[in-house]
N, C-alpha and C. Protein backbone atom coordinates (compact mmCIF):
# COMPACT_ATOMS: atom_id res chain seq x y z
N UNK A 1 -68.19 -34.15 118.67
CA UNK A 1 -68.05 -32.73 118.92
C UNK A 1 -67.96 -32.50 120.42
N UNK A 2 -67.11 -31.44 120.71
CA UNK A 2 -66.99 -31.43 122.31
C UNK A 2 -67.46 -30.34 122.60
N UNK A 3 -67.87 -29.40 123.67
CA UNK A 3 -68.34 -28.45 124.15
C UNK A 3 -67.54 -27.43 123.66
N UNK A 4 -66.08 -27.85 123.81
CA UNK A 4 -65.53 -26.59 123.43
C UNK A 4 -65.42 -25.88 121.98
N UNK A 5 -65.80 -26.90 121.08
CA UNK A 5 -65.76 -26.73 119.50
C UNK A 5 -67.14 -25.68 119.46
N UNK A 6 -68.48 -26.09 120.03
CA UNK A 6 -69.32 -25.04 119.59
C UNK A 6 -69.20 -23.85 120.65
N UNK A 7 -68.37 -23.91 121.33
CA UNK A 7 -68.22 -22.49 122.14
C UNK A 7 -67.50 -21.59 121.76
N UNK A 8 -66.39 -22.49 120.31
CA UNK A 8 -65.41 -21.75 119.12
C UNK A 8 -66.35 -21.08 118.50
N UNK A 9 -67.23 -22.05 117.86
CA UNK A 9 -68.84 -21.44 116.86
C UNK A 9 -69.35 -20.55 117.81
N UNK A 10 -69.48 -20.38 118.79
CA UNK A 10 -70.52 -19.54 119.04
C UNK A 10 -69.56 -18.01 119.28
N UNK A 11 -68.27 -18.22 120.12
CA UNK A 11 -67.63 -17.05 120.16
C UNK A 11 -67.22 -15.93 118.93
N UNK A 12 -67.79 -16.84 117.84
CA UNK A 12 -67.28 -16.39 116.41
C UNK A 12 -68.61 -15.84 115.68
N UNK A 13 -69.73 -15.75 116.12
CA UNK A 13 -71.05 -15.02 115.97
C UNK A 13 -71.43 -14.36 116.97
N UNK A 14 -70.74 -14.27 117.97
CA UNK A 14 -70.92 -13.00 118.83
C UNK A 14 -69.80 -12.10 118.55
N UNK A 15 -68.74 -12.26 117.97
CA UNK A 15 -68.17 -11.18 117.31
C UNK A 15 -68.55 -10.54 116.04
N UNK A 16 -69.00 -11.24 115.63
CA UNK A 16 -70.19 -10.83 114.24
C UNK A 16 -71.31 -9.55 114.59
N UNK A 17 -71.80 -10.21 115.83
CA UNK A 17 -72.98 -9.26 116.58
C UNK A 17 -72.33 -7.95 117.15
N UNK A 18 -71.30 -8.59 117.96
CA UNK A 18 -70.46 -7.15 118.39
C UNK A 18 -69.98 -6.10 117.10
N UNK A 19 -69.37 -6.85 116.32
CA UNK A 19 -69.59 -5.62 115.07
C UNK A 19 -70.40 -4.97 114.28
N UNK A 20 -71.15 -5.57 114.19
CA UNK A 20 -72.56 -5.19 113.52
C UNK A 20 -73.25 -4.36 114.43
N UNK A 21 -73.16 -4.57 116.01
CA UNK A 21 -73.65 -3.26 117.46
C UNK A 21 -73.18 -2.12 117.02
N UNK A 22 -71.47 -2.23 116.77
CA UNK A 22 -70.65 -1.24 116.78
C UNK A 22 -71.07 0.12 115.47
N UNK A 23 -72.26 -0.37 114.64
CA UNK A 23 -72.22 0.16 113.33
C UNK A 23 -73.61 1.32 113.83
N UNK A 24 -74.63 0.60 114.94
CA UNK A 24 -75.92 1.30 114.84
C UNK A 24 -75.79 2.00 116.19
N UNK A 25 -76.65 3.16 115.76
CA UNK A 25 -76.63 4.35 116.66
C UNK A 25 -77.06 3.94 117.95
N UNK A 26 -76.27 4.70 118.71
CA UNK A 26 -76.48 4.15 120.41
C UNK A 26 -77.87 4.24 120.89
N UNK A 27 -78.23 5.44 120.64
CA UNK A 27 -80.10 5.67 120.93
C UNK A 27 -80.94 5.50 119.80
N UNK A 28 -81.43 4.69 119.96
CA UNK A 28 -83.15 4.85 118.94
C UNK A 28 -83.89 5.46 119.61
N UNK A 29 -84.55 5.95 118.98
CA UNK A 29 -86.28 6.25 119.64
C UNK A 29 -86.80 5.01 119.17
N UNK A 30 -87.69 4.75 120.19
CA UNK A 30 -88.63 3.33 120.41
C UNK A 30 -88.89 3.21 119.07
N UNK A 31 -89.92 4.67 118.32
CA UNK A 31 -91.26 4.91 117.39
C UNK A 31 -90.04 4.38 115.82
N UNK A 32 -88.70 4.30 116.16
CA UNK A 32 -88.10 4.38 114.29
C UNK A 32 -87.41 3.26 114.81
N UNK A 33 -87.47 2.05 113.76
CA UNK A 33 -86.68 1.37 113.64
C UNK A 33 -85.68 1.60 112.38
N UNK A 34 -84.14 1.48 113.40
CA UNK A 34 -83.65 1.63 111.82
C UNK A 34 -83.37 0.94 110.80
N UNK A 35 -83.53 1.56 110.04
CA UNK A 35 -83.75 1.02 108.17
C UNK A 35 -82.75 1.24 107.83
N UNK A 36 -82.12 0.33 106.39
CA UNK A 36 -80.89 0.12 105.86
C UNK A 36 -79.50 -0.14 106.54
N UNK A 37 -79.58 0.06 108.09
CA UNK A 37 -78.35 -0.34 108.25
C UNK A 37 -78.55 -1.87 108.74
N UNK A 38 -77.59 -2.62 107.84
CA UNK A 38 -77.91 -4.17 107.40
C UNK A 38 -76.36 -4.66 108.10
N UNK A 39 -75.70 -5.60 108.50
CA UNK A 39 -75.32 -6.55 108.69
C UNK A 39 -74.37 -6.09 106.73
N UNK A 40 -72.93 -6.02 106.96
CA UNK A 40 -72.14 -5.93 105.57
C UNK A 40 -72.31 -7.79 105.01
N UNK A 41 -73.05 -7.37 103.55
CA UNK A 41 -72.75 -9.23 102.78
C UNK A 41 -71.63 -9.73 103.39
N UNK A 42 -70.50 -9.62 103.57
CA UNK A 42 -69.28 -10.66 103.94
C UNK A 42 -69.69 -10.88 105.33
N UNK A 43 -70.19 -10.35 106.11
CA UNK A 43 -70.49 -10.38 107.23
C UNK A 43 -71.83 -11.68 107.32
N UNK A 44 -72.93 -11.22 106.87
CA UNK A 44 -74.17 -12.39 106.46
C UNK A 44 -73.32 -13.42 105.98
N UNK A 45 -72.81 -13.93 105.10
CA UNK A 45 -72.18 -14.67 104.43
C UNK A 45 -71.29 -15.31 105.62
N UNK A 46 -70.56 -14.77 105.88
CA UNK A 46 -69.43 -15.66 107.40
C UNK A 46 -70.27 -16.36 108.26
N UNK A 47 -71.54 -15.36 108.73
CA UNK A 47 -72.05 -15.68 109.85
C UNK A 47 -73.40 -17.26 109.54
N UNK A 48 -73.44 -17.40 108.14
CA UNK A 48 -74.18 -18.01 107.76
C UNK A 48 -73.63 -19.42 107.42
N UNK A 49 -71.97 -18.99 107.41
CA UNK A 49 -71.60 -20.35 107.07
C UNK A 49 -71.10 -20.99 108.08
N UNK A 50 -70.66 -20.09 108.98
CA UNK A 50 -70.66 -20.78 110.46
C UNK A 50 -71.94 -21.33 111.20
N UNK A 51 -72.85 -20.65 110.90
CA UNK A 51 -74.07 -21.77 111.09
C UNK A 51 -74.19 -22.56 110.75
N UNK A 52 -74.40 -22.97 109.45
CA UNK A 52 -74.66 -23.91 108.64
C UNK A 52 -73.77 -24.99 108.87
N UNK A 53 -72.74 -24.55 109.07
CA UNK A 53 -71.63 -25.52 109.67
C UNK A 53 -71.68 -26.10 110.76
N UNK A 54 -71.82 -25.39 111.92
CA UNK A 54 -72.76 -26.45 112.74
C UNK A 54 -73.22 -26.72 112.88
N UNK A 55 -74.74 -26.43 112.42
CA UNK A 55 -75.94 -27.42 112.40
C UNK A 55 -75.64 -28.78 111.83
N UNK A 56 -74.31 -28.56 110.53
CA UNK A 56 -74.43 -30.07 110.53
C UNK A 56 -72.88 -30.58 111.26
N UNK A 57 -72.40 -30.17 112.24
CA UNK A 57 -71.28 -31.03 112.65
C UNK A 57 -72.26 -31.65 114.09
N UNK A 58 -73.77 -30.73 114.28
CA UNK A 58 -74.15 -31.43 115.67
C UNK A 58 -75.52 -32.61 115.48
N UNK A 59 -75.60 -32.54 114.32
CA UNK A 59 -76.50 -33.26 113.98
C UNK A 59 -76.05 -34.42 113.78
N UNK A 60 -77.22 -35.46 115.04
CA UNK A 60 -76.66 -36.61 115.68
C UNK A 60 -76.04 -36.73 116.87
N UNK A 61 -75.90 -35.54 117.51
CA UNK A 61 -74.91 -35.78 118.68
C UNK A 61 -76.12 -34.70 119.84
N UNK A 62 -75.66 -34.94 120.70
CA UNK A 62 -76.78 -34.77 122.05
C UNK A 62 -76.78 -33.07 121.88
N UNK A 63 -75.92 -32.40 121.33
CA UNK A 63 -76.65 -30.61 120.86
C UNK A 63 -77.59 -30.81 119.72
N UNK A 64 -77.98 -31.46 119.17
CA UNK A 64 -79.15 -31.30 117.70
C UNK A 64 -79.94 -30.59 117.84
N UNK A 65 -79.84 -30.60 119.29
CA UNK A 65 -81.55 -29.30 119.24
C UNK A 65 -81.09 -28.15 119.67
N UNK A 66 -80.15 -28.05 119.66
CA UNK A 66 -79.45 -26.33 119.44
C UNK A 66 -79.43 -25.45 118.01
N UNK A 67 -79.58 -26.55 116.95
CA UNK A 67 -79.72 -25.94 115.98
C UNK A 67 -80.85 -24.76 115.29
N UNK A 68 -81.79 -24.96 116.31
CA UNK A 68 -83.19 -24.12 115.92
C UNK A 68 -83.02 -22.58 116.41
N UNK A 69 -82.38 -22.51 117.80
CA UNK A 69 -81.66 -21.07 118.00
C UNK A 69 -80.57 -20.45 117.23
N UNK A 70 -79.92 -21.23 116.86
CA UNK A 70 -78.68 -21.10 115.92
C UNK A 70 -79.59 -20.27 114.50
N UNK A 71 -80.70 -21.07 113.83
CA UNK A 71 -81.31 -20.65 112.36
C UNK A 71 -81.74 -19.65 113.01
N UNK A 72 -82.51 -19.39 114.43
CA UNK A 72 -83.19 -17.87 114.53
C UNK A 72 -82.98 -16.89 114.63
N UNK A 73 -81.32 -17.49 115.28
CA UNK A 73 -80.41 -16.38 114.99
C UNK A 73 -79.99 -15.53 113.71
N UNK A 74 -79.65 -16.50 112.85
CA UNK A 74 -79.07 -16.15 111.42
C UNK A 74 -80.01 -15.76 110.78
N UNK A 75 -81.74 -15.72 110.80
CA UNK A 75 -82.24 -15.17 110.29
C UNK A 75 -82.43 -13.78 110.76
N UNK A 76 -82.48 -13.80 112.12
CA UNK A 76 -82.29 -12.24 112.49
C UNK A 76 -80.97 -11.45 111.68
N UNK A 77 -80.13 -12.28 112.08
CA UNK A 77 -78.83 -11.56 111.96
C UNK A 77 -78.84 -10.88 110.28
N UNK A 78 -79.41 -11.65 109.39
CA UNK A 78 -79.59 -11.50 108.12
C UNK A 78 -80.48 -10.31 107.77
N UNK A 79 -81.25 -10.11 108.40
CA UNK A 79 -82.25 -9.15 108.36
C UNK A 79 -82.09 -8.02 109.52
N UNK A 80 -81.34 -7.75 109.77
CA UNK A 80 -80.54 -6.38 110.56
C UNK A 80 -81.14 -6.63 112.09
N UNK A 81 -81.33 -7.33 112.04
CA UNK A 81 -82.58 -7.83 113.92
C UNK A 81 -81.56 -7.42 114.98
N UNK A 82 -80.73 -6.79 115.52
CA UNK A 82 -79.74 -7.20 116.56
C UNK A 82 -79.98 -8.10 117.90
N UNK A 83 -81.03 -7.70 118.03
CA UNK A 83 -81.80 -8.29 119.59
C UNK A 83 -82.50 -9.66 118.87
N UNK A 84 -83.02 -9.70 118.15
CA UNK A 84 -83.26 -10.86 117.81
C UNK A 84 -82.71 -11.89 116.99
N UNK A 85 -81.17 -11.61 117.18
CA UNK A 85 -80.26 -12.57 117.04
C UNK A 85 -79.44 -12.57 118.28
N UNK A 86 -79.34 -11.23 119.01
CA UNK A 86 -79.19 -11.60 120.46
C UNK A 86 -79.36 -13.12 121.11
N UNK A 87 -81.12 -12.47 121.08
CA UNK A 87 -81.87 -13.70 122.24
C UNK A 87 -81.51 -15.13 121.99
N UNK A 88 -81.52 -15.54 120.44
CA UNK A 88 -81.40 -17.45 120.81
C UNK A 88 -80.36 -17.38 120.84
N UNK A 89 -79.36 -16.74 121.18
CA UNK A 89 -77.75 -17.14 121.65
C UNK A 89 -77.75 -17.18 123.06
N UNK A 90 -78.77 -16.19 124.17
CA UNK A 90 -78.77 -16.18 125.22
C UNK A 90 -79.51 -17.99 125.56
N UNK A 91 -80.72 -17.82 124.56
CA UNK A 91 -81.34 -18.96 124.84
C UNK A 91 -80.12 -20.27 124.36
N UNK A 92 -80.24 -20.79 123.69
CA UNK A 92 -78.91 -21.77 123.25
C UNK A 92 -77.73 -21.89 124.48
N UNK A 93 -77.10 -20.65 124.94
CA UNK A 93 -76.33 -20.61 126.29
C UNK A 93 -77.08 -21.14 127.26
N UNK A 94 -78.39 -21.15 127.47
CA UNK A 94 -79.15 -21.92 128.72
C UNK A 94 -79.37 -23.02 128.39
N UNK A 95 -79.34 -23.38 127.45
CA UNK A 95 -80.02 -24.92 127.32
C UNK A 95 -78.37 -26.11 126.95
N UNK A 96 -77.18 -25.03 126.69
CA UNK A 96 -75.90 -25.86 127.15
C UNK A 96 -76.02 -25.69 128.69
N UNK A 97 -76.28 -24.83 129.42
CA UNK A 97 -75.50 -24.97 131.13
C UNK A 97 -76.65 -26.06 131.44
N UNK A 98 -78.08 -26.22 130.90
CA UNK A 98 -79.08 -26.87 131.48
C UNK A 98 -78.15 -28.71 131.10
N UNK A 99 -77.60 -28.93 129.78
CA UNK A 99 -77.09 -29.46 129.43
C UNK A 99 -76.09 -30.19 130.45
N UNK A 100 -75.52 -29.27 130.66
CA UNK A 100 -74.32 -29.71 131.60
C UNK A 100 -74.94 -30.47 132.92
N UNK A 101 -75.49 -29.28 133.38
CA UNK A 101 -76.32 -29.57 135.35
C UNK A 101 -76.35 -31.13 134.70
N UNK A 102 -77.27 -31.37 133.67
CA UNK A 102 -78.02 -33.10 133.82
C UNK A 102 -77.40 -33.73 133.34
N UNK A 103 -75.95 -33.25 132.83
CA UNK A 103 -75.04 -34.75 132.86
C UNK A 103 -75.19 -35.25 131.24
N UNK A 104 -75.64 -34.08 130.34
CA UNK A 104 -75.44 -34.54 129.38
C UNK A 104 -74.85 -34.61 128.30
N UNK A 105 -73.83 -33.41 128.54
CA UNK A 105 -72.37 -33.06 127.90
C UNK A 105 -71.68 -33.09 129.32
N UNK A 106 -70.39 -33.15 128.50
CA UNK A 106 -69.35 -32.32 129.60
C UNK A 106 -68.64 -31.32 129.44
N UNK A 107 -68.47 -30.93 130.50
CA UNK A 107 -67.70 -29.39 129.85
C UNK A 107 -66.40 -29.00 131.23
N UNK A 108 -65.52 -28.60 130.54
CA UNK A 108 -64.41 -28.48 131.68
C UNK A 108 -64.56 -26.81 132.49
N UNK A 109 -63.97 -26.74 133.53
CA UNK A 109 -64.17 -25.50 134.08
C UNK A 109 -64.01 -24.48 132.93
N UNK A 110 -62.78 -24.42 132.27
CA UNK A 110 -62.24 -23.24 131.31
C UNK A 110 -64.15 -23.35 130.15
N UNK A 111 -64.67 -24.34 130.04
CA UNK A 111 -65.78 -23.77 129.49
C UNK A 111 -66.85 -23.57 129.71
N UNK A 112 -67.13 -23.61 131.37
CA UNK A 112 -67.92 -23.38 131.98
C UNK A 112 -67.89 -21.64 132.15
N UNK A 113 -66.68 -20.74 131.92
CA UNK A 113 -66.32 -19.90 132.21
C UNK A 113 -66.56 -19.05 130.72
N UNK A 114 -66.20 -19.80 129.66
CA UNK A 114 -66.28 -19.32 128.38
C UNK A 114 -68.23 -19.00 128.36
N UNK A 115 -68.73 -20.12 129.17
CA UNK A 115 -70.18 -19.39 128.98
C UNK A 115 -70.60 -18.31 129.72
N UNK A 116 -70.49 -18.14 130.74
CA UNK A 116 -70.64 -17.09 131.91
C UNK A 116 -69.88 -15.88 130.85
N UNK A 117 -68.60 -15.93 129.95
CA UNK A 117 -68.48 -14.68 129.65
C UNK A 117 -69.04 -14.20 128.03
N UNK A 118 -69.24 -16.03 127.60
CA UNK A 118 -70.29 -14.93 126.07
C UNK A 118 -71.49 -14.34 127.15
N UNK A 119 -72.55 -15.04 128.53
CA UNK A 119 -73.48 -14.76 128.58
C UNK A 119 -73.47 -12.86 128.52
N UNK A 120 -72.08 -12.67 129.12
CA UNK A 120 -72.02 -11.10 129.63
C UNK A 120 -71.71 -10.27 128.52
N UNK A 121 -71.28 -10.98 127.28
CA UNK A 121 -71.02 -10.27 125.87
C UNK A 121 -72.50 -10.00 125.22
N UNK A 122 -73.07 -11.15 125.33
CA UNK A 122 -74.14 -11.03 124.09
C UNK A 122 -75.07 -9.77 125.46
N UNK A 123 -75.03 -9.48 126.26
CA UNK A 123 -76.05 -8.52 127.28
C UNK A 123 -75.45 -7.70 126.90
N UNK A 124 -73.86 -7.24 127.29
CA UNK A 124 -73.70 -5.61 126.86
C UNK A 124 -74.53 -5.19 125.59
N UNK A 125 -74.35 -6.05 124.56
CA UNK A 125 -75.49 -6.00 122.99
C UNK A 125 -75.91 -5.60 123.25
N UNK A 126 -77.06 -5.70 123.90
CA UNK A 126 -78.47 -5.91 124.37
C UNK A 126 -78.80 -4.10 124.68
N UNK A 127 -79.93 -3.65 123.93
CA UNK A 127 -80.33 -2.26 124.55
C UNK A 127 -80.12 -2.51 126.00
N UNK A 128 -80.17 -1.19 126.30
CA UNK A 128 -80.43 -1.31 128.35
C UNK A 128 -79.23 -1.08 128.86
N UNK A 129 -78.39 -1.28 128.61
CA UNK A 129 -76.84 -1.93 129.09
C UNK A 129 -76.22 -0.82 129.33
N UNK A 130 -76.60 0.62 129.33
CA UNK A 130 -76.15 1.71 129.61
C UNK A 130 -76.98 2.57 129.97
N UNK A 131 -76.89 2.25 131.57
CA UNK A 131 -78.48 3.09 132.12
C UNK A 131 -78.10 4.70 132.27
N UNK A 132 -76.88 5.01 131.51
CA UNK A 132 -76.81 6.54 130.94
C UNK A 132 -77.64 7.07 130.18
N UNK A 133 -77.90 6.07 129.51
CA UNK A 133 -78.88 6.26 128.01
C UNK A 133 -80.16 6.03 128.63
N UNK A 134 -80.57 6.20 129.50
CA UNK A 134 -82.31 5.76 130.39
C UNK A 134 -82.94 7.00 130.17
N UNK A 135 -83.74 7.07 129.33
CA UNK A 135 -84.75 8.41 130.08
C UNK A 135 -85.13 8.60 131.45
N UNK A 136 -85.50 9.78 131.80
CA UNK A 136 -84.95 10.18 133.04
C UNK A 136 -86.22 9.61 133.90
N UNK A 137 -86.05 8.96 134.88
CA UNK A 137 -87.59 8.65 135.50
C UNK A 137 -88.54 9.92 135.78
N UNK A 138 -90.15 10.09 135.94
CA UNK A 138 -90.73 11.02 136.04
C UNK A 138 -91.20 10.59 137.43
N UNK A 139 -91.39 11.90 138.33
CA UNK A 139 -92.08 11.64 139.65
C UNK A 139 -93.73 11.52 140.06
């Protein structure tokens, strides 16, 4: 498996996430989490088999231990979590560049670049990302 094959997998569950963003209301209040809006079955289902799929194309090969962010993901993702299928994709993205620095994949510029821009996809996700939406500071 080469770097660029799970950067296919991974670009293909952050479009999962980006659609599933696109469905829930821009503001929550902290106090309500929302309920029922779930991740569509075909959606769980895609995103589950693209996991599953790589956990076993890396098993054996120097990513194996990427697979544990990958399941924490999909269990979030399964259970409407957005942010907490966010995070082990942010995490998983650090522990490929940590990967790289020590020489233990390789990765060509074009996917050195593919990470720098899921890192900036999976953040827009991310509450915060529109400090329009900030309550207003108090003095």
């Amino acid at each position: 498996m080469e770097t660029g094959d799970l950067l296919d997998a991974i670009g293909g569950l952050i479009s999962w996430l980006k659609e599933y963003a696109a469905k829930l209301p821009a503001v929550v209040h902290l106090a309500i989490a929302p309920t029922g809006v779930k991740p569509s079955a075909a959606a769980i289902e895609a995103y589950d088999d693209t996991v599953m799929r790589l956990r076993t194309r890396i098993a054996g090969t120097s990513y194996k231990h990427l697979g544990t962010p990958l399941l924490e993901s999909l269990e979030a993702f399964e259970s409407g979590r957005l942010l907490g299928a966010v995070q082990p994709l942010l995490v998983l993205l650090d522990q490929m560049e940590q990967m790289i620095k020590d020489n233990q994949i390789e990765a060509k510029p074009s996917d050195e670049e593919r990470l720098a821009e899921y890192r900036r996809s999976l953040r827009k996700i991310m509450p915060g990302n529109k400090p329009e939406l900030e309550e207003p500071r108090r003095a």
